[in-house]
N, C-alpha and C. Protein backbone atom coordinates (compact mmCIF):
# COMPACT_ATOMS: atom_id res chain seq x y z
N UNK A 1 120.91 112.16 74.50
CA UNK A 1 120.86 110.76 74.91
C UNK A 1 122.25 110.36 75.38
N UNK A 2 122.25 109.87 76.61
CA UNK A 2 123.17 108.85 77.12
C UNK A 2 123.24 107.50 77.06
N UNK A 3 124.09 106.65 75.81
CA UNK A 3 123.52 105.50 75.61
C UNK A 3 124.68 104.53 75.79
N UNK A 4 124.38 103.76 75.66
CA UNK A 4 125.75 102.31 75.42
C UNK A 4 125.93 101.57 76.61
N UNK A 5 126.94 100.66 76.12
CA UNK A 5 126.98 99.60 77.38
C UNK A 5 128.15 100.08 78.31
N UNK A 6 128.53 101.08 78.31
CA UNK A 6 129.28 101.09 79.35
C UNK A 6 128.94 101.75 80.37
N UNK A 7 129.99 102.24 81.35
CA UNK A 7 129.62 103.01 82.44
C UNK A 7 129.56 104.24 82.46
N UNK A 8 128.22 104.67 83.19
CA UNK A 8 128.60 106.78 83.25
C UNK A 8 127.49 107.10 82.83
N UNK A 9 126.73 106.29 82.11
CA UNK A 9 125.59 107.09 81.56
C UNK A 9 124.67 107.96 82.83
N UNK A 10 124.36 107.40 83.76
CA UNK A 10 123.67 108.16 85.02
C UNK A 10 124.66 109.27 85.49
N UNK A 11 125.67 108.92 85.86
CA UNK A 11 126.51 109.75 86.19
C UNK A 11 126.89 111.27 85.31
N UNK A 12 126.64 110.83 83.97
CA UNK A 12 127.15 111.82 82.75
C UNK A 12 125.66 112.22 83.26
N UNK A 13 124.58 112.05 83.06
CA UNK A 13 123.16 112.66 83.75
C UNK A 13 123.13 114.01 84.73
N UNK A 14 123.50 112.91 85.87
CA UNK A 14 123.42 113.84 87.15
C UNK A 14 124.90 114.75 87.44
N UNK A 15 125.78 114.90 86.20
CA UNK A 15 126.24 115.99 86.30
C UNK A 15 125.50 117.63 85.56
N UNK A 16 125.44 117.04 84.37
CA UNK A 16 124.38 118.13 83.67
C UNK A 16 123.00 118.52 84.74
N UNK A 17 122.73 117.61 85.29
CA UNK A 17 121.98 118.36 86.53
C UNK A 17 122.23 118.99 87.63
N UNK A 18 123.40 118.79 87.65
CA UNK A 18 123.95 119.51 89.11
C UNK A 18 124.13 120.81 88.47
N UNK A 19 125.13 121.07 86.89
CA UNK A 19 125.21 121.87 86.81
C UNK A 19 124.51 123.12 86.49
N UNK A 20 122.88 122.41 86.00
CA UNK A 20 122.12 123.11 85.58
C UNK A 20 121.59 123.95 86.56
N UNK A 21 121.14 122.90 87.58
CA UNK A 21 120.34 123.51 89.45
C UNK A 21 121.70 124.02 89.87
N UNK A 22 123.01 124.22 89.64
CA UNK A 22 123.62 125.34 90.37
C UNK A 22 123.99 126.49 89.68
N UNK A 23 123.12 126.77 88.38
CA UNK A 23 123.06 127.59 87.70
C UNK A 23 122.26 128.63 87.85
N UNK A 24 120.77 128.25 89.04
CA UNK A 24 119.77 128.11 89.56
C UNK A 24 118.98 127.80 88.75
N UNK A 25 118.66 126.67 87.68
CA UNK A 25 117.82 126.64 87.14
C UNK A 25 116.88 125.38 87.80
N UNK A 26 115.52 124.76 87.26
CA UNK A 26 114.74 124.40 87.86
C UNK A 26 114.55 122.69 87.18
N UNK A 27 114.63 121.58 87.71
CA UNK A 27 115.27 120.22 87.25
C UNK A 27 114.02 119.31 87.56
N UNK A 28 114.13 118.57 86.84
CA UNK A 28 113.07 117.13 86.76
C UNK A 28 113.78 116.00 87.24
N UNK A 29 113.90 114.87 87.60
CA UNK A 29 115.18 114.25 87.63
C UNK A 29 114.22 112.61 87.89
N UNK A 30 113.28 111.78 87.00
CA UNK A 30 112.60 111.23 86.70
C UNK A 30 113.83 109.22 86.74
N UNK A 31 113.70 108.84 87.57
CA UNK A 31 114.01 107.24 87.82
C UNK A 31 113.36 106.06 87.23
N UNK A 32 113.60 105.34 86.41
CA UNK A 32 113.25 104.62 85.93
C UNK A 32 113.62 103.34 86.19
N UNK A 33 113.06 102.22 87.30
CA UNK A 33 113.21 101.31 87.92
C UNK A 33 114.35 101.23 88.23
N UNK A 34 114.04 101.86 88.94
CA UNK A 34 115.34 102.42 90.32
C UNK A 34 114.87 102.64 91.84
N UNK A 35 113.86 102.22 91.86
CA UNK A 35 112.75 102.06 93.19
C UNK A 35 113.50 101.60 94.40
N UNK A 36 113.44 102.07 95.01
CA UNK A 36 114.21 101.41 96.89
C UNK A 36 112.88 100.89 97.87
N UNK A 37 113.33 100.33 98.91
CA UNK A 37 112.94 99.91 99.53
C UNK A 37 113.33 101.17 100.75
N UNK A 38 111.46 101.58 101.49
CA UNK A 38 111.24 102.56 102.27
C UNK A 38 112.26 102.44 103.31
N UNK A 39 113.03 103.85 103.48
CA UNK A 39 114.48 104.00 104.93
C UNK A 39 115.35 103.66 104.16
N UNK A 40 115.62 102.94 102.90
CA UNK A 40 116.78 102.43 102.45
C UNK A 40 116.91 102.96 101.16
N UNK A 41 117.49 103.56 100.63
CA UNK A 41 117.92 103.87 99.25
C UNK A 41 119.58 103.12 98.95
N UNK A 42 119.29 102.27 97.80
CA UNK A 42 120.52 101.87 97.69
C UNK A 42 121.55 102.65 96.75
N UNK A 43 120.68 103.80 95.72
CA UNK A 43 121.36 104.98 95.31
C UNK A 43 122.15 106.03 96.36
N UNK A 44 123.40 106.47 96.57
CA UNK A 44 123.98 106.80 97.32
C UNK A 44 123.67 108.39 97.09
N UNK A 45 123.70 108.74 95.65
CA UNK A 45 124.05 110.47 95.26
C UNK A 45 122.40 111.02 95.78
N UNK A 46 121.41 109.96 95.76
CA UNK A 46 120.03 110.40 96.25
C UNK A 46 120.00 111.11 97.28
N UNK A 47 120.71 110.66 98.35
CA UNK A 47 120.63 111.39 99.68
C UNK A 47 121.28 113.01 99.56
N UNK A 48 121.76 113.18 98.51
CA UNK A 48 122.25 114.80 98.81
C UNK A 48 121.39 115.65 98.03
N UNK A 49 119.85 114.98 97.03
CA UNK A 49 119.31 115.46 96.24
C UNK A 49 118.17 117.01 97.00
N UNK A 50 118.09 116.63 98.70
CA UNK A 50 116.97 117.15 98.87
C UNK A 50 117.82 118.80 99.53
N UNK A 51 119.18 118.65 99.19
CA UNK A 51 119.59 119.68 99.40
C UNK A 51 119.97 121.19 97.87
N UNK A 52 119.15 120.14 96.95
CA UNK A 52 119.61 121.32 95.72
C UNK A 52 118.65 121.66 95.49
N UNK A 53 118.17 122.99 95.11
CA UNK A 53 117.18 124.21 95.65
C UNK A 53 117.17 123.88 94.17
N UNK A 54 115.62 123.76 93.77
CA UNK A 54 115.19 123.74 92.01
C UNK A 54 115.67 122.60 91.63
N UNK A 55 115.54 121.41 92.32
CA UNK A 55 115.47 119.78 92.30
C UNK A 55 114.33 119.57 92.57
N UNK A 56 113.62 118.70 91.13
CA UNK A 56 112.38 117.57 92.04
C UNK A 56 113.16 116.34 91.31
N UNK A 57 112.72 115.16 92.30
CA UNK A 57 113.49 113.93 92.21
C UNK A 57 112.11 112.75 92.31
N UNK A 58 112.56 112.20 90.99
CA UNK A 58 111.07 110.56 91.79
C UNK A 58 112.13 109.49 90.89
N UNK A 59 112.08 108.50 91.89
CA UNK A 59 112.19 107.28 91.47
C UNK A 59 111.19 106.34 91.28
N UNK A 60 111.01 105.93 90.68
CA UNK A 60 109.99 104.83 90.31
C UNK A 60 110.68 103.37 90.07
N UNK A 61 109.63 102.24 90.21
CA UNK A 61 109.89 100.99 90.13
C UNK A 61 110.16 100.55 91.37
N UNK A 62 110.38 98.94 91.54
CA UNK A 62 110.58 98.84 92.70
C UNK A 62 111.68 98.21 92.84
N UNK A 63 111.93 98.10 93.82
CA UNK A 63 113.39 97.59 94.52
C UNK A 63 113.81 96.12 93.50
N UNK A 64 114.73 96.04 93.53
CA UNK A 64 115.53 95.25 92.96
C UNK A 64 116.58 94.17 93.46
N UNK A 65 117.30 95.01 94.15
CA UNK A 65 118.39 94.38 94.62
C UNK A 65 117.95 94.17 96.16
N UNK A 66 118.79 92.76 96.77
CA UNK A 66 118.34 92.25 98.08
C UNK A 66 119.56 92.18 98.84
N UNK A 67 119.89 93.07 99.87
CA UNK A 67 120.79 93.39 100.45
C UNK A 67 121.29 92.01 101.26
N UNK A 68 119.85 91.88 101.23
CA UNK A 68 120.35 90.77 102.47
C UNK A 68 121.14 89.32 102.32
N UNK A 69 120.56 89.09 101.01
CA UNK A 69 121.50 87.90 100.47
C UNK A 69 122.20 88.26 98.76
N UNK A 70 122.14 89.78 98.88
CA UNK A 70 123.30 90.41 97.66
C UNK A 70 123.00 89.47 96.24
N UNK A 71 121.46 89.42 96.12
CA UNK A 71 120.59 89.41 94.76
C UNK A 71 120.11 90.08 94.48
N UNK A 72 119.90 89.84 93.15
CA UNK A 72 119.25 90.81 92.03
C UNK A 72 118.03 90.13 91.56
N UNK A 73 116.77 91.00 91.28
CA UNK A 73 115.75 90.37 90.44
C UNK A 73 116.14 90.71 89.06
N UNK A 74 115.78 89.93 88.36
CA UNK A 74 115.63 90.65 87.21
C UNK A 74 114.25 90.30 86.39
N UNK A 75 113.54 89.53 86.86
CA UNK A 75 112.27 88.85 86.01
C UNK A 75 111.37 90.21 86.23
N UNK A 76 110.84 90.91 85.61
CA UNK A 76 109.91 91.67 85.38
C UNK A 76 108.58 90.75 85.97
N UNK A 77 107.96 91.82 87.19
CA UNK A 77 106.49 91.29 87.82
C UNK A 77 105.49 92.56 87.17
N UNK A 78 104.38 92.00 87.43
CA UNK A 78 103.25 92.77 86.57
C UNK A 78 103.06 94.84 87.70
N UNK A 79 103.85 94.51 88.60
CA UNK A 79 104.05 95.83 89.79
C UNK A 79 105.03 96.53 88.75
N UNK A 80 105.82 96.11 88.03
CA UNK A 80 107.22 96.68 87.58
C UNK A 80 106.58 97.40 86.54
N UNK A 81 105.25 97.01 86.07
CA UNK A 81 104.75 97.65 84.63
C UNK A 81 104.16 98.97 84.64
N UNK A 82 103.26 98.74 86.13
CA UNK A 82 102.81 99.82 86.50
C UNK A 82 103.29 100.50 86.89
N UNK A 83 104.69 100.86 87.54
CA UNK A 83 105.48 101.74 87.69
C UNK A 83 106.32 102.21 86.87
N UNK A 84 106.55 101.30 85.63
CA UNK A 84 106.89 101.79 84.46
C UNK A 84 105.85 103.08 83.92
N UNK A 85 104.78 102.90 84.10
CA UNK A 85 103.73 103.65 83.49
C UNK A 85 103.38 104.63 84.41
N UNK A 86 103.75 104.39 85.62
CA UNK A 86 104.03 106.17 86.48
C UNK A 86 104.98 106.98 86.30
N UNK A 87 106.03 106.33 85.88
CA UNK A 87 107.36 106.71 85.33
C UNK A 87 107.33 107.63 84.19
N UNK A 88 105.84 107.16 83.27
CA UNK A 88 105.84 107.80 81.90
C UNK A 88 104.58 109.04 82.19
N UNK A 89 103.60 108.80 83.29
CA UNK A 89 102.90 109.75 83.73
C UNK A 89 103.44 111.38 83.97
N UNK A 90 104.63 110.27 84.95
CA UNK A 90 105.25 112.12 85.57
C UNK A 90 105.81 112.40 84.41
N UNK A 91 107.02 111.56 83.99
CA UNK A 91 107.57 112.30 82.27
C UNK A 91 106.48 113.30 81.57
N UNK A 92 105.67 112.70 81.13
CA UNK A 92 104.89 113.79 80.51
C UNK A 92 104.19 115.02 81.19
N UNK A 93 104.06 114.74 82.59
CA UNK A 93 103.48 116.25 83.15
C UNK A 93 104.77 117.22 83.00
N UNK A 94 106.20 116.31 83.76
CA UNK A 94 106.94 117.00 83.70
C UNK A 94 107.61 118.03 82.64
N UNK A 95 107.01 117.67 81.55
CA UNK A 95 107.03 118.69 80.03
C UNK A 95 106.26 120.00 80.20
N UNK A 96 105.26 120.12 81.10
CA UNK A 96 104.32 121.36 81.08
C UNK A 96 104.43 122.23 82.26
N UNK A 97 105.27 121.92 83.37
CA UNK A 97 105.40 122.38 84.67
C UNK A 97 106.40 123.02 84.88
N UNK A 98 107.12 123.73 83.96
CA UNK A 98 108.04 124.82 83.91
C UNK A 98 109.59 124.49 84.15
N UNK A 99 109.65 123.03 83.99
CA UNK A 99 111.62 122.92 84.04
C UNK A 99 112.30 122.97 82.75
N UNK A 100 113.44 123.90 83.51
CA UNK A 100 114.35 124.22 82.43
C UNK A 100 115.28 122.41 81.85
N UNK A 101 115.06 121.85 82.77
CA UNK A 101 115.50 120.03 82.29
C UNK A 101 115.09 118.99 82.72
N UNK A 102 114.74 118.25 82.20
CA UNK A 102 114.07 116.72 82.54
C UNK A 102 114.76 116.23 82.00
N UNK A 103 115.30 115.01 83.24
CA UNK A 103 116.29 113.45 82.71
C UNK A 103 115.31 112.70 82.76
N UNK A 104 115.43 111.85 82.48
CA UNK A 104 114.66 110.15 81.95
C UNK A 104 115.62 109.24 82.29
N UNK A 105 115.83 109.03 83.34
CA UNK A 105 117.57 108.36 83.57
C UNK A 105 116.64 106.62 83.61
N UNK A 106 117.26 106.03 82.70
CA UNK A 106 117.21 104.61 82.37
C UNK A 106 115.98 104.34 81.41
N UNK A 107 115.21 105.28 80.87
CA UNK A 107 114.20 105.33 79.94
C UNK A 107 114.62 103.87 78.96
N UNK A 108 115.40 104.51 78.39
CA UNK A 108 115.69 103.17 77.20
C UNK A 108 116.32 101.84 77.57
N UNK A 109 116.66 101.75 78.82
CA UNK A 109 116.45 100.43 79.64
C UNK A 109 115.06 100.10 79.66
N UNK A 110 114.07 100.97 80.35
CA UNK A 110 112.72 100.29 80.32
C UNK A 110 112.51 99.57 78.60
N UNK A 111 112.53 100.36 77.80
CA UNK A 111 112.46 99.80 76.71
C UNK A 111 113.05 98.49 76.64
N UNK A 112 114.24 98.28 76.94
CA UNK A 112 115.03 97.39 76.65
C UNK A 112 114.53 96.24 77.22
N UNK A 113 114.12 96.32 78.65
CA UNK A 113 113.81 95.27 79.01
C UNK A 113 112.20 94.51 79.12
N UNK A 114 111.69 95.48 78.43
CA UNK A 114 110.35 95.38 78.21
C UNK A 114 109.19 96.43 78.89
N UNK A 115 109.47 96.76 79.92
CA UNK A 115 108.54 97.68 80.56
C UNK A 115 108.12 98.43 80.20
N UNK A 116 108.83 99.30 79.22
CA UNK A 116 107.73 100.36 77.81
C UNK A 116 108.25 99.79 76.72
N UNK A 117 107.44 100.13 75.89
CA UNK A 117 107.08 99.75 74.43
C UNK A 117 108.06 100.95 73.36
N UNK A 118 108.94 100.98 72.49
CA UNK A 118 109.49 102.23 71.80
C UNK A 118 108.20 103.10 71.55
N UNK A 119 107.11 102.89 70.94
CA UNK A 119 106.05 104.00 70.93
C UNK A 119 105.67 104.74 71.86
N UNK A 120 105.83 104.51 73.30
CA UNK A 120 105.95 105.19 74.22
C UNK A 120 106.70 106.13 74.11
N UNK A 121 107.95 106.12 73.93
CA UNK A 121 108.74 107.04 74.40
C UNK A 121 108.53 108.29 72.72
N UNK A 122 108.32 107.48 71.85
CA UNK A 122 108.74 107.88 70.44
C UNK A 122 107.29 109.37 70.93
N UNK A 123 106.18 108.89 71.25
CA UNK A 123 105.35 109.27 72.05
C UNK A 123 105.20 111.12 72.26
N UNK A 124 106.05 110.46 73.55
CA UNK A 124 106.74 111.32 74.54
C UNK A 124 107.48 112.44 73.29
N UNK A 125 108.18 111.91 72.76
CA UNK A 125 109.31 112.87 72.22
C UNK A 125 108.42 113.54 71.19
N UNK A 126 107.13 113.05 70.70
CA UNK A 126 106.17 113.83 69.90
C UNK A 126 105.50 114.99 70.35
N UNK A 127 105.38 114.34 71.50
CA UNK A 127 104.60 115.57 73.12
C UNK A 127 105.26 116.83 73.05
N UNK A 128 106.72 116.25 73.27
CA UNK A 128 107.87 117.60 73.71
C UNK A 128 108.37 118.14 72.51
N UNK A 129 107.81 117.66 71.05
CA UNK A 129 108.10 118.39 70.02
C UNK A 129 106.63 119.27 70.05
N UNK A 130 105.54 119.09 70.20
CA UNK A 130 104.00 119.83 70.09
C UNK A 130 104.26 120.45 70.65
N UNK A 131 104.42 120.70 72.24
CA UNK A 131 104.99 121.80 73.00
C UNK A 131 106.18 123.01 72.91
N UNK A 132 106.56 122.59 71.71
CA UNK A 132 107.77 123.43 71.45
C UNK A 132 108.96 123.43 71.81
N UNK A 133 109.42 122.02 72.45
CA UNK A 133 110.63 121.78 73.13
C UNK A 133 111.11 122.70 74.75
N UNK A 134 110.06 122.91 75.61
CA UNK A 134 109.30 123.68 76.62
C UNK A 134 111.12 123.85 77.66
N UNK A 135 111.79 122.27 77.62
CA UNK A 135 113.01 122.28 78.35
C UNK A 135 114.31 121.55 77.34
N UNK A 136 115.08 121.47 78.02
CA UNK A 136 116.06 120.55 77.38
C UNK A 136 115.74 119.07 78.09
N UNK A 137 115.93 118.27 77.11
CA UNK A 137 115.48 116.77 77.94
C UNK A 137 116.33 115.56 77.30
N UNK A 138 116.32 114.59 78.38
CA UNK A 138 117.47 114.01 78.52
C UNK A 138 117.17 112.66 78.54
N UNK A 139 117.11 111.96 77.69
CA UNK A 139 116.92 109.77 78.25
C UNK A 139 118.39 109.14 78.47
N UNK A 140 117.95 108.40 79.53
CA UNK A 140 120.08 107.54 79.52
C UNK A 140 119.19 106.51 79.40
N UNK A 141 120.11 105.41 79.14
CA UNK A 141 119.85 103.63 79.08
C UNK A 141 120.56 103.40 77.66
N UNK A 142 120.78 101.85 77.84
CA UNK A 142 121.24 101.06 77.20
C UNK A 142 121.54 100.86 75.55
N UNK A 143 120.41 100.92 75.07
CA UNK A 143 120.32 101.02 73.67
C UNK A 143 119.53 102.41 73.13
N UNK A 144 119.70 102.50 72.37
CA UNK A 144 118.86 103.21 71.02
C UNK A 144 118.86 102.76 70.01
N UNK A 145 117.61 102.77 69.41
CA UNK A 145 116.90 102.54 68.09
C UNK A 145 116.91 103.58 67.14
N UNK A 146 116.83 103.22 65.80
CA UNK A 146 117.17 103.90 64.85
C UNK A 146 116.26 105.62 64.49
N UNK A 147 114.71 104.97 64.68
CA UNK A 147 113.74 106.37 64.93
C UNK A 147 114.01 107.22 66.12
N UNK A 148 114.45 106.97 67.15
CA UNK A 148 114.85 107.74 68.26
C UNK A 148 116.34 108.20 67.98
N UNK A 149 117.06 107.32 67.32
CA UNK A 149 118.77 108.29 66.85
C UNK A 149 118.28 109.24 65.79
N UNK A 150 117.26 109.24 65.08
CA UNK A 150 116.96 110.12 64.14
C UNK A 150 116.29 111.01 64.59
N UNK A 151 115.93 111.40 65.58
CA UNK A 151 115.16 112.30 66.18
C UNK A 151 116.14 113.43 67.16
N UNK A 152 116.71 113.29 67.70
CA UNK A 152 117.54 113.53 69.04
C UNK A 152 118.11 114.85 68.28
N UNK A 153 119.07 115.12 69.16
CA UNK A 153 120.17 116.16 68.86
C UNK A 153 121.77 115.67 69.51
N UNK A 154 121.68 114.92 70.16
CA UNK A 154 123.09 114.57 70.81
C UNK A 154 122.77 113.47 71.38
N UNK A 155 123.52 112.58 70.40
CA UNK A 155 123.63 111.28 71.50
C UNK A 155 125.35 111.06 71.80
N UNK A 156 125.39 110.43 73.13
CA UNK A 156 126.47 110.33 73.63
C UNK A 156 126.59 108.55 73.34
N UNK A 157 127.52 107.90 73.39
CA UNK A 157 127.64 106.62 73.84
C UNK A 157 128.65 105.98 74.37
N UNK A 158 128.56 105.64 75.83
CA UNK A 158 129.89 104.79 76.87
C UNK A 158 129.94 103.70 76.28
N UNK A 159 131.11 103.44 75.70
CA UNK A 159 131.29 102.24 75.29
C UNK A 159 132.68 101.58 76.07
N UNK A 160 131.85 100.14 76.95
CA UNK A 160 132.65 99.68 77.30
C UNK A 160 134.34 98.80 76.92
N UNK A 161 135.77 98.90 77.19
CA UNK A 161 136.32 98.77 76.95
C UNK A 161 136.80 97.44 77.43
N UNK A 162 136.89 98.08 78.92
CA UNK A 162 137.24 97.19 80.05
C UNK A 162 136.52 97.53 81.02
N UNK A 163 135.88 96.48 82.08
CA UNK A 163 135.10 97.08 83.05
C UNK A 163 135.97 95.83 84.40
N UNK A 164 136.09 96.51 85.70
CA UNK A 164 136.15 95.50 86.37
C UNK A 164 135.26 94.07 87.07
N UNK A 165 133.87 94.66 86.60
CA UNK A 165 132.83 93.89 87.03
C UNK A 165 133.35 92.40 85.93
N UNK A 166 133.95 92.19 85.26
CA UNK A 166 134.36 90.85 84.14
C UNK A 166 135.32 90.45 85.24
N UNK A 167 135.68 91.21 85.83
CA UNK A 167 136.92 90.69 86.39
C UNK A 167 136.26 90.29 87.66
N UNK A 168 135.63 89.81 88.15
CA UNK A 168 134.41 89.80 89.94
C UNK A 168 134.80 90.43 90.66
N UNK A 169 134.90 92.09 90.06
CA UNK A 169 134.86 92.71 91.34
C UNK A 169 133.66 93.29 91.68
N UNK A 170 132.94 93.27 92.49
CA UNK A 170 131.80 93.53 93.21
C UNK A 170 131.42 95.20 93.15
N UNK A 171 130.45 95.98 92.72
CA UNK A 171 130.09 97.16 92.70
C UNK A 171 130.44 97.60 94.19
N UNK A 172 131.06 98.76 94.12
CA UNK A 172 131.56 99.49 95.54
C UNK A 172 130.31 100.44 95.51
N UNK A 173 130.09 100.79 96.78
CA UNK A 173 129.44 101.36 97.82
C UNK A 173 130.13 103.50 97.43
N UNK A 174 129.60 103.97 96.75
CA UNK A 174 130.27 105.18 96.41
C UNK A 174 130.67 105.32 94.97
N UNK A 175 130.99 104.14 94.38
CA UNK A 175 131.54 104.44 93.07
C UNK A 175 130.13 103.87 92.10
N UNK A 176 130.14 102.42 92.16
CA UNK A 176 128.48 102.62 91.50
C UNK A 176 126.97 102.73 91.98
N UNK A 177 127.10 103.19 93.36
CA UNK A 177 125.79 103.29 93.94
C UNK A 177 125.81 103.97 94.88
């Protein structure tokens, strides 16, 4: 687990994936309302994904941010739920389809913000214990709860110190997206 309020948790992610797929091994790499708007991805590292051989990549959820007048939604619509719950579809196939790693990148954000329920995931992690632990697997987001820290094997946590976003500086184009 990649958890806490600071920065890196995706990033601390999609390095263990790079390094895994240039290991040649074979990667899950599962988005959790992180959805773009079709021609536009506002994730930047996405665009170099379709070049790593033993990458599958889905984002789910939908778009969020509005380029055009540089807003954010944040109210959860009843679309956001159901893609929460495709989100948890592929997660679980992705346990039986032969990758050596599956991320869950923002899993415990969904939690957090309502879009799954902790039994979901607690769930999930019951699945990938029945199966025998099939890959190594990975949730980032925000918080963790006490039955899921008791379960795990490594949790990490960014804890913010100082961030410049307190200070209004505006997310750059390369560094957080």
């Amino acid at each position: 687990v990649y958890t806490g309020d600071g920065k890196g948790k995706t990033t601390a992610a999609l390095g263990l994936l790079l390094r895994f797929v240039g290991s040649g091994g074979k990667a899950c790499f599962i988005q959790f309302d992180k959805g773009a708007a079709e021609g536009s991805d506002f994730y930047n590292e996405r665009k170099l994904f379709h070049l790593l051989t033993g990458l599958t990549h889905v984002a789910t959820g939908l778009p969020r941010f509005n380029p055009e007048n540089n807003t954010f939604r944040f109210k959860n619509i009843p679309a956001d739920f159901s893609e929460a719950q495709r989100g948890m579809a592929l997660a679980r196939a992705s346990l039986t389809q032969g990758y050596g790693l599956v991320v869950l990148d923002e899993i415990l954000s969904a939690v957090l913000t309502g879009l799954l329920q902790t039994k979901e995931v607690i769930g999930l992690l019951d699945n990938y214990e029945q199966l025998g632990r099939p890959c190594e697997l990975v949730f980032t987001g925000h918080e963790i709860w006490p039955e899921l820290e008791a379960r795990v094997d490594l949790i990490t946590v960014m804890t913010k110190r100082k961030h410049y976003f307190d200070q209004s500086i505006k997310a750059r184009k390369g560094i957080e997206f």
